[in-house]
Protein backbone atom coordinates (compact mmCIF):
# COMPACT_ATOMS: atom_id res chain seq x y z
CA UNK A 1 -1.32 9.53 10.30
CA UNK A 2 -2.76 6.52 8.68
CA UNK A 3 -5.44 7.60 5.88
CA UNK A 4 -7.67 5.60 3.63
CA UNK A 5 -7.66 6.55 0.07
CA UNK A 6 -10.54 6.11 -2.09
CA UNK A 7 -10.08 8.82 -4.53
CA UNK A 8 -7.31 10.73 -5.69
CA UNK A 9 -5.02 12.20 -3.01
CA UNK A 10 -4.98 15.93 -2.34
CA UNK A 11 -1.46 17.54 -2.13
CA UNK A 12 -2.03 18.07 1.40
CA UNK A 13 -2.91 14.54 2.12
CA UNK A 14 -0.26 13.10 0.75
CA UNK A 15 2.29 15.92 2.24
CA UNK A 16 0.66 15.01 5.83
CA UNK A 17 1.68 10.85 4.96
CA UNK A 18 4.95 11.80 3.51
CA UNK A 19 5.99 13.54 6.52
CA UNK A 20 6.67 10.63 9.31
CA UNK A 21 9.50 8.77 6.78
CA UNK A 22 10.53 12.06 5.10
CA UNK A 23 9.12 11.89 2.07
CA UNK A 24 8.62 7.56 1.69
CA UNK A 25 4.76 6.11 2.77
CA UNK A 26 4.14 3.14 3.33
CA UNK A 27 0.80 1.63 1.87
CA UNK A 28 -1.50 -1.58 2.03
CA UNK A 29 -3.31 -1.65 -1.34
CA UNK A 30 -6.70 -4.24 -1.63
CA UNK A 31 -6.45 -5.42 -5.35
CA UNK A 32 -10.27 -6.10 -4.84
CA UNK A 33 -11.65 -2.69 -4.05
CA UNK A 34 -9.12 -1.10 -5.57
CA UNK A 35 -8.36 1.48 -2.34
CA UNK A 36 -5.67 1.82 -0.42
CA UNK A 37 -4.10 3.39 3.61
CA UNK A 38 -1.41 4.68 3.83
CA UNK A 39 0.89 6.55 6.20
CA UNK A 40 1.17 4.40 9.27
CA UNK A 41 4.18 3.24 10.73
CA UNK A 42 3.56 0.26 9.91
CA UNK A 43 2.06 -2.16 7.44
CA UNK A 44 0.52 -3.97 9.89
CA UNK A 45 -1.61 -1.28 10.96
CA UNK A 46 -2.68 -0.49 7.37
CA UNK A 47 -3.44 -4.04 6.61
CA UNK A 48 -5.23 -4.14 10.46
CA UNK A 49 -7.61 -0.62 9.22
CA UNK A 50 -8.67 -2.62 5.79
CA UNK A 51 -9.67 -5.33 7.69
CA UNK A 52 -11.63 -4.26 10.19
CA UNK A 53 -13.54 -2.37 6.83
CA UNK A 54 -14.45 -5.75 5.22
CA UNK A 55 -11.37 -6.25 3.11
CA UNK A 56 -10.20 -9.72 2.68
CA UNK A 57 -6.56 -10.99 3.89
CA UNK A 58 -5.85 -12.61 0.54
CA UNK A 59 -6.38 -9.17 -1.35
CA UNK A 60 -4.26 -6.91 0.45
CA UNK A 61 -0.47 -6.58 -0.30
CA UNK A 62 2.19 -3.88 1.35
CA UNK A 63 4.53 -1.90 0.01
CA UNK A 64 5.89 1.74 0.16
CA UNK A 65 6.20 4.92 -2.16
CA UNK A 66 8.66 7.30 -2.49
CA UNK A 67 6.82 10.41 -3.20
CA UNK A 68 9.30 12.61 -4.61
CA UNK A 69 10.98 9.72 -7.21
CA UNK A 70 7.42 8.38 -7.35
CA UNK A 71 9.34 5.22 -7.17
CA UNK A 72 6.88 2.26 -5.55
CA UNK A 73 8.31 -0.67 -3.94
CA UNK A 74 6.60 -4.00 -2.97
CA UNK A 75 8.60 -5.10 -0.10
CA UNK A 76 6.51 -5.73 3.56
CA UNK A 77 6.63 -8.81 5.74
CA UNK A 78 2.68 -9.13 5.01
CA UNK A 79 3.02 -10.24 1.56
CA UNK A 80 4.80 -13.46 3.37
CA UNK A 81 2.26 -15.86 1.77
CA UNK A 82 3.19 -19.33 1.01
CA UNK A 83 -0.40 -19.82 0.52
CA UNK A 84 -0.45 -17.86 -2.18
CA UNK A 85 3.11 -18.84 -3.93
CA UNK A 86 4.69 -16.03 -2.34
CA UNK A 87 7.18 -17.10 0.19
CA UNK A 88 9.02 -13.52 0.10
CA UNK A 89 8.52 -10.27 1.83
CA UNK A 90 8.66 -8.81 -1.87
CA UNK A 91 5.97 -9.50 -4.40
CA UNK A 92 7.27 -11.61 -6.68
CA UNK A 93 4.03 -12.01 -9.03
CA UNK A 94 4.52 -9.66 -11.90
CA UNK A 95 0.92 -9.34 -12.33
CA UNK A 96 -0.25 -7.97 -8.75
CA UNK A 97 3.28 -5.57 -8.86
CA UNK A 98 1.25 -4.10 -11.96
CA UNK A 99 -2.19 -3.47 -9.98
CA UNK A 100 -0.84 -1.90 -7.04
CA UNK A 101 1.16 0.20 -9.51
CA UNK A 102 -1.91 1.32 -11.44
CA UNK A 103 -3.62 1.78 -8.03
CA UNK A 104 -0.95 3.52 -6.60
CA UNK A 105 -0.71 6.33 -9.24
CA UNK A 106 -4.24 6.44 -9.38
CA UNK A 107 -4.72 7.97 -6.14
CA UNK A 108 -0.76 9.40 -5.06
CA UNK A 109 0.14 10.44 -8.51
């Protein structure tokens, strides 16, 4: 079930996400508009939805949540960017690690 998140997260919705990795969603956050999908099985197909809604490639990182730790990690292979002085599937800039985070529990937490 792969939802877009623009507000805050009911329990429900984020129950539904949790349910396909018991409990862990995966999420593509756009650091531009400041939303977020989450809950396919993979990033891919997050990063695919945001796209085809006008987001840009350059904004969108991946990453996953565990919802009962609320622990977030920043690990996907479509944060491979080079380009961008991130040759890892993990987000090594400090800086966009602490806007998905503030996105993140925006709308999960």
């Amino acid at each position: 079930m792969l939802l877009l998140i623009r507000k805050r997260a009911t329990k429900k919705e984020l129950d539904n996400v949790a349910k396909h990795f018991k409990g862990y969603v995966k999420v593509v956050v756009d650091l531009e508009k400041e939303i977020l999908a989450a809950g396919a099985d993979r990033h891919f197909d997050e990063e695919k939805e945001l796209l085809a809604r006008g987001s840009k490639q350059e904004n969108l990182w991946g990453g996953g949540v565990d919802v009962e730790s609320k622990e977030i990690d920043y690990n996907s292979i479509i944060n491979l960017r080079p380009s961008q002085d991130n040759p890892s599937r993990d987000i090594l800039s400090k800086e966009i690690r602490e806007k998905i985070d503030k996105i993140v529990k925006r709308f999960l937490f």
